[in-house]
Protein backbone atom coordinates (compact mmCIF):
# COMPACT_ATOMS: atom_id res chain seq x y z
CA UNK A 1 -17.03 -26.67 -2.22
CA UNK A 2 -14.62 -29.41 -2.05
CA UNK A 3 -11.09 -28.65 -1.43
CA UNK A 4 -8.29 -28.67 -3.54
CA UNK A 5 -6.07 -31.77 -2.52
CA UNK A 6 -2.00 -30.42 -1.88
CA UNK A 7 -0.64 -33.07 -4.04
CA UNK A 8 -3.13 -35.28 -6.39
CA UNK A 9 -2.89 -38.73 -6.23
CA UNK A 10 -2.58 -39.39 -9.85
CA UNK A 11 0.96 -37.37 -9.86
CA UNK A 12 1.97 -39.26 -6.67
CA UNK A 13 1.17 -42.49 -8.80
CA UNK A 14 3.01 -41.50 -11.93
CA UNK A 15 6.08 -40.50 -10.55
CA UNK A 16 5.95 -44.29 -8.53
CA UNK A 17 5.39 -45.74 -11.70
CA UNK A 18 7.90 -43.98 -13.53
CA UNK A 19 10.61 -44.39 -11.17
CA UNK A 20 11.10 -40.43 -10.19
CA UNK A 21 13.75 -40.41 -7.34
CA UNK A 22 13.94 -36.76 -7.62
CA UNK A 23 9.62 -36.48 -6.70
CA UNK A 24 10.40 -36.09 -2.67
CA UNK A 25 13.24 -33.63 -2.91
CA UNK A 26 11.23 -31.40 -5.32
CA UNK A 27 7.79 -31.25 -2.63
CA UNK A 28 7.33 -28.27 -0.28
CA UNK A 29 6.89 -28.59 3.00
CA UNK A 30 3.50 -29.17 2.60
CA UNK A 31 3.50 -31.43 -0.10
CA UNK A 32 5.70 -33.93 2.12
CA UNK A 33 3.21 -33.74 5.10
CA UNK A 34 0.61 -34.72 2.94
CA UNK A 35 2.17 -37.34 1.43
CA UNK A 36 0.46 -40.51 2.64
CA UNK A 37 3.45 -43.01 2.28
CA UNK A 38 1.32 -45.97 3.98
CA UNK A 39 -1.64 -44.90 1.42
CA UNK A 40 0.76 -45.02 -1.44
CA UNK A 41 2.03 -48.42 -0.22
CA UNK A 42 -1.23 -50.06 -0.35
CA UNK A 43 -2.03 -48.24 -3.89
CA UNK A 44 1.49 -49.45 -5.66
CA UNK A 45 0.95 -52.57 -4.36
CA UNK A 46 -2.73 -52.89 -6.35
CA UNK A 47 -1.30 -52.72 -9.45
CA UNK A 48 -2.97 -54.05 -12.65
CA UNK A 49 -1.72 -55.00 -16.27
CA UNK A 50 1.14 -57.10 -17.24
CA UNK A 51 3.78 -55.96 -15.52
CA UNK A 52 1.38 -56.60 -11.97
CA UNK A 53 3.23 -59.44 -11.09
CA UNK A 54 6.85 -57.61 -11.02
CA UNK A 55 5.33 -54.44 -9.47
CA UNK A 56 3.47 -56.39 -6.38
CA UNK A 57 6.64 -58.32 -5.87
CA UNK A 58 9.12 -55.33 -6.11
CA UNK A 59 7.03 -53.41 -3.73
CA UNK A 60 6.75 -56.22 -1.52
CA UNK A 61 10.33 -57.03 -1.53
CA UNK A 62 12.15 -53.50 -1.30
CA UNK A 63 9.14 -51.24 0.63
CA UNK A 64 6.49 -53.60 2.45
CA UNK A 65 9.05 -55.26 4.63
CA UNK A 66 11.03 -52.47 6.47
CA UNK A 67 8.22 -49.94 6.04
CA UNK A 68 8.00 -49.23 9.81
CA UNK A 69 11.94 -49.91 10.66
CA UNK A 70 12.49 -46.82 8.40
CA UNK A 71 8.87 -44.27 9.12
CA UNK A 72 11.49 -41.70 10.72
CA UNK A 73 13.24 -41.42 7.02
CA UNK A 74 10.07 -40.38 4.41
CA UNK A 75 12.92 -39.90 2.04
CA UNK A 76 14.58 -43.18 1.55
CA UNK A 77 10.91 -44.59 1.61
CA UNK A 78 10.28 -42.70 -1.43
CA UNK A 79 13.37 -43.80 -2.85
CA UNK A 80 12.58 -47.48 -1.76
CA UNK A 81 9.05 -46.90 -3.46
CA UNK A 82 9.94 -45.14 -6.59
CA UNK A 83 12.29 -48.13 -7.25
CA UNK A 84 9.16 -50.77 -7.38
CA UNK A 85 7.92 -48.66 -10.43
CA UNK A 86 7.88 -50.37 -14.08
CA UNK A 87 8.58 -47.66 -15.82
CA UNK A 88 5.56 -46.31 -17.81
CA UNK A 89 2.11 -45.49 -16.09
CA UNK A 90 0.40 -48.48 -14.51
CA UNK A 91 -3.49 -49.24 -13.84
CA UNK A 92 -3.96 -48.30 -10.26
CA UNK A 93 -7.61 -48.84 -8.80
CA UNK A 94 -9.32 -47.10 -6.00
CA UNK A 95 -8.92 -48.30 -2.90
CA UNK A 96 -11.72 -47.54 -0.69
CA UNK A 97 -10.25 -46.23 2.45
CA UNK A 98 -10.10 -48.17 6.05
CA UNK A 99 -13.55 -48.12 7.86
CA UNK A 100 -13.71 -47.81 11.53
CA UNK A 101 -13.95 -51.76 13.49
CA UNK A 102 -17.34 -52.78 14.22
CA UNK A 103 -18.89 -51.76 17.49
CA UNK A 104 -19.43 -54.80 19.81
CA UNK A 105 -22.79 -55.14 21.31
CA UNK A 106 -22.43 -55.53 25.26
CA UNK A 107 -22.37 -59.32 25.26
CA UNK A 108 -19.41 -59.62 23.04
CA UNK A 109 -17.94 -57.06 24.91
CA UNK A 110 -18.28 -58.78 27.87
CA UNK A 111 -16.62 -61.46 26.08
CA UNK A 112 -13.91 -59.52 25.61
CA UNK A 113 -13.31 -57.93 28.67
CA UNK A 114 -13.51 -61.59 30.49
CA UNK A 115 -10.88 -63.21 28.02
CA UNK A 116 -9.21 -60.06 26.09
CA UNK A 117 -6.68 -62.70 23.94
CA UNK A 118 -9.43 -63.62 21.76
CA UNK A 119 -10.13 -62.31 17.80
CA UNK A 120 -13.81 -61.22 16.99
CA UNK A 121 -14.42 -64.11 15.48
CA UNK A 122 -13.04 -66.32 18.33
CA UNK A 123 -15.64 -64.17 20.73
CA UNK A 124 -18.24 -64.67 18.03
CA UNK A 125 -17.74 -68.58 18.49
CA UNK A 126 -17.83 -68.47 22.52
CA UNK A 127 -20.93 -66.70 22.37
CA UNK A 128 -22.38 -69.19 19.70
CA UNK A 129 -21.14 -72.22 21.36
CA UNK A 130 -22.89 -70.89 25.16
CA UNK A 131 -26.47 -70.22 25.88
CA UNK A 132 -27.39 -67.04 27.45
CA UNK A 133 -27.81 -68.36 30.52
CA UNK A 134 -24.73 -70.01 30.78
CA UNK A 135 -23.28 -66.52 29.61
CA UNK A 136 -25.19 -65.59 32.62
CA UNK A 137 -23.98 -67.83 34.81
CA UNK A 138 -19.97 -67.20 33.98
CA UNK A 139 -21.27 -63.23 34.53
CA UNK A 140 -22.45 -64.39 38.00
CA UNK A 141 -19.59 -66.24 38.95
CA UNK A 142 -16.96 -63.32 37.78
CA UNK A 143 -19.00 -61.55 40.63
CA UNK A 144 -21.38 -59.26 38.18
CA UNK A 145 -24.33 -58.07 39.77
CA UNK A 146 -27.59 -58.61 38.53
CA UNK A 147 -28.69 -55.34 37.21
CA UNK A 148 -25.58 -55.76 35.44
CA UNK A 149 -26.02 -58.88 33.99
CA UNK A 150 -29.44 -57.67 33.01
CA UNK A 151 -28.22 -55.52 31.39
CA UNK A 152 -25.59 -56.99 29.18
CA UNK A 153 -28.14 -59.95 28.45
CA UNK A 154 -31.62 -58.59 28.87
CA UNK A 155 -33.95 -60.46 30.51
């Protein structure tokens, strides 16, 4: 049986959107550690409607930009956030939550242990650009043995 969430995300939304400085003060203790600020960030700030424009913008402007300069004070970022809102109740779509990063097979991770400055894509285009036996090769000459290298490249 699924369990009953402390404080709903539709009356987290609605008190954004209709500007309720008084929300944070009135939350138990509970309610506040529950309160996904971050989560609520990304959710006022994918707005829909008319008034989109203002809303993104206001969020942007007053919350987005200081939001980690002020995580020790959950109050004034409610008060920063509540400020963004229009007014009346605003379209607010699901956001699907943050998925885990994508598990690197062993040659990209070789990649990335040999040159750790580089982006996944950057390693994608190193190991695009190489054949496997030059990837071989550069595994030889950092000193990897072979039933190492066999290992990370198969045969």
């Amino acid at each position: 049986m699924a369990k009953e969430p402390k404080l709903p995300l539709k009356t987290v939304l609605h008190a954004i959107d209709k500007r309720d400085k008084n929300f944070y003060n009135n939350l138990t203790i509970e309610q506040r550690k529950s309160l996904g600020l971050w989560m609520m960030l990304r959710y006022a700030s994918s707005v829909q409607g008319k008034n989109a424009p203002q809303y993104i913008f206001m969020v942007n402007e007053l919350f987005n930009q200081d939001f980690y300069s002020i995580n020790k004070h959950p109050e004034l970022q409610w008060l920063l956030l509540s400020a963004c809102g229009s007014g009346k109740v605003e379209f607010h779509p699901y956001i699907k939550p943050p998925t885990q990063k994508k598990k690197k097979n062993k040659s990209q991770q070789f990649i990335a242990d040999l040159l750790p400055h580089l982006k996944a894509d950057e390693i994608e285009m190193v190991l695009s650009m190489n054949t496997k036996q030059e990837l071989k090769d550069l595994a030889k000459d950092y000193g990897y043995d072979d039933k190492t290298i066999k290992d990370i490249f198969g045969k």
